[in-house]
C-alpha atoms as a PDB file:
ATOM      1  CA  UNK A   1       0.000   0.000   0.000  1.00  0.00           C
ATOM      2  CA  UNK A   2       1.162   3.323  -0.910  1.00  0.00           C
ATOM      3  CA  UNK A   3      -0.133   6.045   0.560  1.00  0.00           C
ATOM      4  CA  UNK A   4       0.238  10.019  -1.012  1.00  0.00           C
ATOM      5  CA  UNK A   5      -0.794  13.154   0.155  1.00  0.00           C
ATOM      6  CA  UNK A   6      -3.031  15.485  -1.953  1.00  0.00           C
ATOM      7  CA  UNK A   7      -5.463  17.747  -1.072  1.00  0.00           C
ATOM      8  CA  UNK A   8      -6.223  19.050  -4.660  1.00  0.00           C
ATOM      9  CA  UNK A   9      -6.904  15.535  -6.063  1.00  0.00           C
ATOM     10  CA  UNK A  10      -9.638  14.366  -4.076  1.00  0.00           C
ATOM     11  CA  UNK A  11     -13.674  16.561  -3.634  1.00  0.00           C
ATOM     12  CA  UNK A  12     -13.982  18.338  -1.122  1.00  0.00           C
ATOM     13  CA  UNK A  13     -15.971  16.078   0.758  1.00  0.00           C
ATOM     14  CA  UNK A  14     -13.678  12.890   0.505  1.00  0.00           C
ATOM     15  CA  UNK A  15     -11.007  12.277   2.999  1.00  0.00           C
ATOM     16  CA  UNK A  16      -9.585   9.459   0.436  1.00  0.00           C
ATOM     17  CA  UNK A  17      -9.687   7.359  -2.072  1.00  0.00           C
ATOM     18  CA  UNK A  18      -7.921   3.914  -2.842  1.00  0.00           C
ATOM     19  CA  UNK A  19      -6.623   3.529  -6.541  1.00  0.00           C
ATOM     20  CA  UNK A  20      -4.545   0.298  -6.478  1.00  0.00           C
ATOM     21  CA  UNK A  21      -2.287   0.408  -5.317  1.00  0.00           C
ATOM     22  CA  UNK A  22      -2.269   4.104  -4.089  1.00  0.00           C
ATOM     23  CA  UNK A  23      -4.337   5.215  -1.382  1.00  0.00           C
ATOM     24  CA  UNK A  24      -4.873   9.044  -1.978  1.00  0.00           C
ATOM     25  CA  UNK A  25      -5.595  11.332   1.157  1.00  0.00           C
ATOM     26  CA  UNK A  26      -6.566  15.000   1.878  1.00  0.00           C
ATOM     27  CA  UNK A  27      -3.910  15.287   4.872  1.00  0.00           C
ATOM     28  CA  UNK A  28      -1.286  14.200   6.150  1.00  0.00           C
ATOM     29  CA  UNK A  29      -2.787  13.476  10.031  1.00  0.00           C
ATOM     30  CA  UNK A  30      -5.183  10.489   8.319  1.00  0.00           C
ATOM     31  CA  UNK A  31      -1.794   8.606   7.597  1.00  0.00           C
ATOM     32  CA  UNK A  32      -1.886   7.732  11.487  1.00  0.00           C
ATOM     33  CA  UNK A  33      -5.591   7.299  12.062  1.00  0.00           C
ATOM     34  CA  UNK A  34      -5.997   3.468  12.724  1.00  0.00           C
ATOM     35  CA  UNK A  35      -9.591   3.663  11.202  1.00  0.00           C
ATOM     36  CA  UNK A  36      -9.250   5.578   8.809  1.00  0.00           C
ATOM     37  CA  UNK A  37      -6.684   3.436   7.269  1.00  0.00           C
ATOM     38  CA  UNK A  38      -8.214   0.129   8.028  1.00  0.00           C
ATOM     39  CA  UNK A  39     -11.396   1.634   6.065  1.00  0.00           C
ATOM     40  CA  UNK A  40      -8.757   2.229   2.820  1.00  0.00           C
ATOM     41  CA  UNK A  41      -7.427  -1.650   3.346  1.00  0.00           C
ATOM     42  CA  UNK A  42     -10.998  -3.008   3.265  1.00  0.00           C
ATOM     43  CA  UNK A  43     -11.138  -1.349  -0.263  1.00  0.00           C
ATOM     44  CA  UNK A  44      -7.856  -2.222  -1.183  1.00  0.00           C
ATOM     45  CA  UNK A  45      -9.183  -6.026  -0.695  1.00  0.00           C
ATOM     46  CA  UNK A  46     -12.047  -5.738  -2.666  1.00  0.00           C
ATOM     47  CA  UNK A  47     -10.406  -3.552  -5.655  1.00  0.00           C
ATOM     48  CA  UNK A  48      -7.692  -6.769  -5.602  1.00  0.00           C
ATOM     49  CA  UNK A  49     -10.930  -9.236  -5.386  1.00  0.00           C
ATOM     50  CA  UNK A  50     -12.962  -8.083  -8.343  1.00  0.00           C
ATOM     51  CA  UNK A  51      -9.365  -7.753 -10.183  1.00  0.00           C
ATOM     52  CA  UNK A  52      -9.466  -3.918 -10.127  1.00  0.00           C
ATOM     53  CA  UNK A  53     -11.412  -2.956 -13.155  1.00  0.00           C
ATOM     54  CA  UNK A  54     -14.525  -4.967 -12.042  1.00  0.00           C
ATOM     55  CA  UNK A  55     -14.492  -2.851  -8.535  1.00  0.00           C
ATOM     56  CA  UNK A  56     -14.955   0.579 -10.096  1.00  0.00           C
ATOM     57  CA  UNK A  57     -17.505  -0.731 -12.711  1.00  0.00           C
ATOM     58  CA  UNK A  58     -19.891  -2.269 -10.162  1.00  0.00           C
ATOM     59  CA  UNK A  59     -19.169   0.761  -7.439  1.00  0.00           C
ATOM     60  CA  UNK A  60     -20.460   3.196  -9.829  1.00  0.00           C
ATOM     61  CA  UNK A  61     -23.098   1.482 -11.518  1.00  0.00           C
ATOM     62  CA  UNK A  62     -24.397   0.399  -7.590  1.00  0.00           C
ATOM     63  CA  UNK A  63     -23.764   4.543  -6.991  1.00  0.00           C
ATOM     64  CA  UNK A  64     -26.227   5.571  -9.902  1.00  0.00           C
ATOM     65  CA  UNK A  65     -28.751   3.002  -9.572  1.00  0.00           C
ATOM     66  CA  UNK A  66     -28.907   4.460  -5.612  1.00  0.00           C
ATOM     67  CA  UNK A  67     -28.584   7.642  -6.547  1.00  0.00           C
ATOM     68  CA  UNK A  68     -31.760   7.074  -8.746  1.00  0.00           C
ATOM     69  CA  UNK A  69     -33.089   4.932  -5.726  1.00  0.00           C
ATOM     70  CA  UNK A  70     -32.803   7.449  -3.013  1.00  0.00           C
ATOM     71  CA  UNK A  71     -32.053  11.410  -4.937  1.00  0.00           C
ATOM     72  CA  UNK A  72     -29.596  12.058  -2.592  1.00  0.00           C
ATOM     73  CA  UNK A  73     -25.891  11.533  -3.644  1.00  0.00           C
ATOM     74  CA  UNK A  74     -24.471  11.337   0.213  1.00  0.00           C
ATOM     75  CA  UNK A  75     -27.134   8.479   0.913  1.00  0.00           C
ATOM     76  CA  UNK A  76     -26.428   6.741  -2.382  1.00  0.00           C
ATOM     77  CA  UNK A  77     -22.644   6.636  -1.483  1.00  0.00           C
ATOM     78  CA  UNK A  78     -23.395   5.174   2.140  1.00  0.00           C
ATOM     79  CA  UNK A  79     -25.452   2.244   0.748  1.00  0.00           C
ATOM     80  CA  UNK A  80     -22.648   1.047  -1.673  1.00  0.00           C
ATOM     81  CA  UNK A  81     -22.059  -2.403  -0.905  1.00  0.00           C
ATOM     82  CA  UNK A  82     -18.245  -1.455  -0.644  1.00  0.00           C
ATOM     83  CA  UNK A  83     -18.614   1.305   1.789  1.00  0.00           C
ATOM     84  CA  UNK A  84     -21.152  -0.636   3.893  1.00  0.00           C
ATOM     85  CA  UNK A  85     -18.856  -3.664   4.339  1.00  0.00           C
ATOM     86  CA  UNK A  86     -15.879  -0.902   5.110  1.00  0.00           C
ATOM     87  CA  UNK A  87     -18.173   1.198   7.660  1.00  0.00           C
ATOM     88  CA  UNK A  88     -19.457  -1.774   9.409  1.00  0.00           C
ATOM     89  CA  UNK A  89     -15.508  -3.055   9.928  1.00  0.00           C
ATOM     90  CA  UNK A  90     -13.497  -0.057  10.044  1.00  0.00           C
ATOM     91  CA  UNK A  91     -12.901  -0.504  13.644  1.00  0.00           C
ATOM     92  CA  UNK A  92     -12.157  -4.105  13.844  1.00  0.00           C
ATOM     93  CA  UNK A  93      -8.187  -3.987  13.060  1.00  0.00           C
ATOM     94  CA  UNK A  94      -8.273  -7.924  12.627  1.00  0.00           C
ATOM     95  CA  UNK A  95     -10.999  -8.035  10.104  1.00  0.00           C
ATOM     96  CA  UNK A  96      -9.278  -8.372   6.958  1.00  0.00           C
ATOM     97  CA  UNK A  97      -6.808 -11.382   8.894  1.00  0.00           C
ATOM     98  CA  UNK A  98     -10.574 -12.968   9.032  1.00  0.00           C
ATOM     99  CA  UNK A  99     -12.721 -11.209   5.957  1.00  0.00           C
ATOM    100  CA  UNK A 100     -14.183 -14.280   3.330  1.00  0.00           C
ATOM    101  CA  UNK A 101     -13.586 -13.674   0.067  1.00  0.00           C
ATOM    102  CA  UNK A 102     -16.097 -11.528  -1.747  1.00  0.00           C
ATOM    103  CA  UNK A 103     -17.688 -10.591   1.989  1.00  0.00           C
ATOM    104  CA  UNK A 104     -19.100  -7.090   0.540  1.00  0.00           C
ATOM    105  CA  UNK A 105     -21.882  -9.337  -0.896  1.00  0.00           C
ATOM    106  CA  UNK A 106     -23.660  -9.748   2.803  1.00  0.00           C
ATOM    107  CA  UNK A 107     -23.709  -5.794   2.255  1.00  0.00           C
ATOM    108  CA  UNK A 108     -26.131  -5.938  -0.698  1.00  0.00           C
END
């Protein structure tokens, strides 16, 4: 995992972002936040699970049929199977030593 700092590259309402192998944060304190960057792990699993390509198709198509579903981009993002599974284990630092494969799928 690499991780860069870069406050112009990400919205303004993203802390980060994981691009395979980079993870991409706003600053420099979220480098040391044990959360933070056990949520960016979780998506660093999935991206290598669904063989990278696969994980950006399906996380926008699932964003835009929510955002359809529900009108409201925040709540679309939050329902993501991908950000569910990461929210719901953010704060276990031993998930990913026990995480099935393909375990966003409970978070459909």
């Amino acid at each position: 995992m690499l991780v860069v700092v870069n406050k112009f590259f990400l919205a303004k309402h993203f802390d980060g972002v994981v691009l395979w192998p980079f993870v991409v944060v706003r600053r420099e304190e979220l480098k040391n936040d044990p959360v933070f960057m056990n949520h960016e792990r979780i998506h660093l699993k999935q991206q290598i699970e669904m063989l990278i390509i696969f994980f950006f198709i399906w996380y926008f198509f699932e964003y835009f049929i929510r955002l359809i579903k529900y009108r409201d981009p925040y709540k679309a993002y939050n329902k993501i199977c991908f950000e569910r599974e990461a929210y719901a284990n953010e704060k276990q630092m031993d998930y990913l030593s026990k995480r099935k494969f393909w375990s966003f799928l409970k978070y459909m």
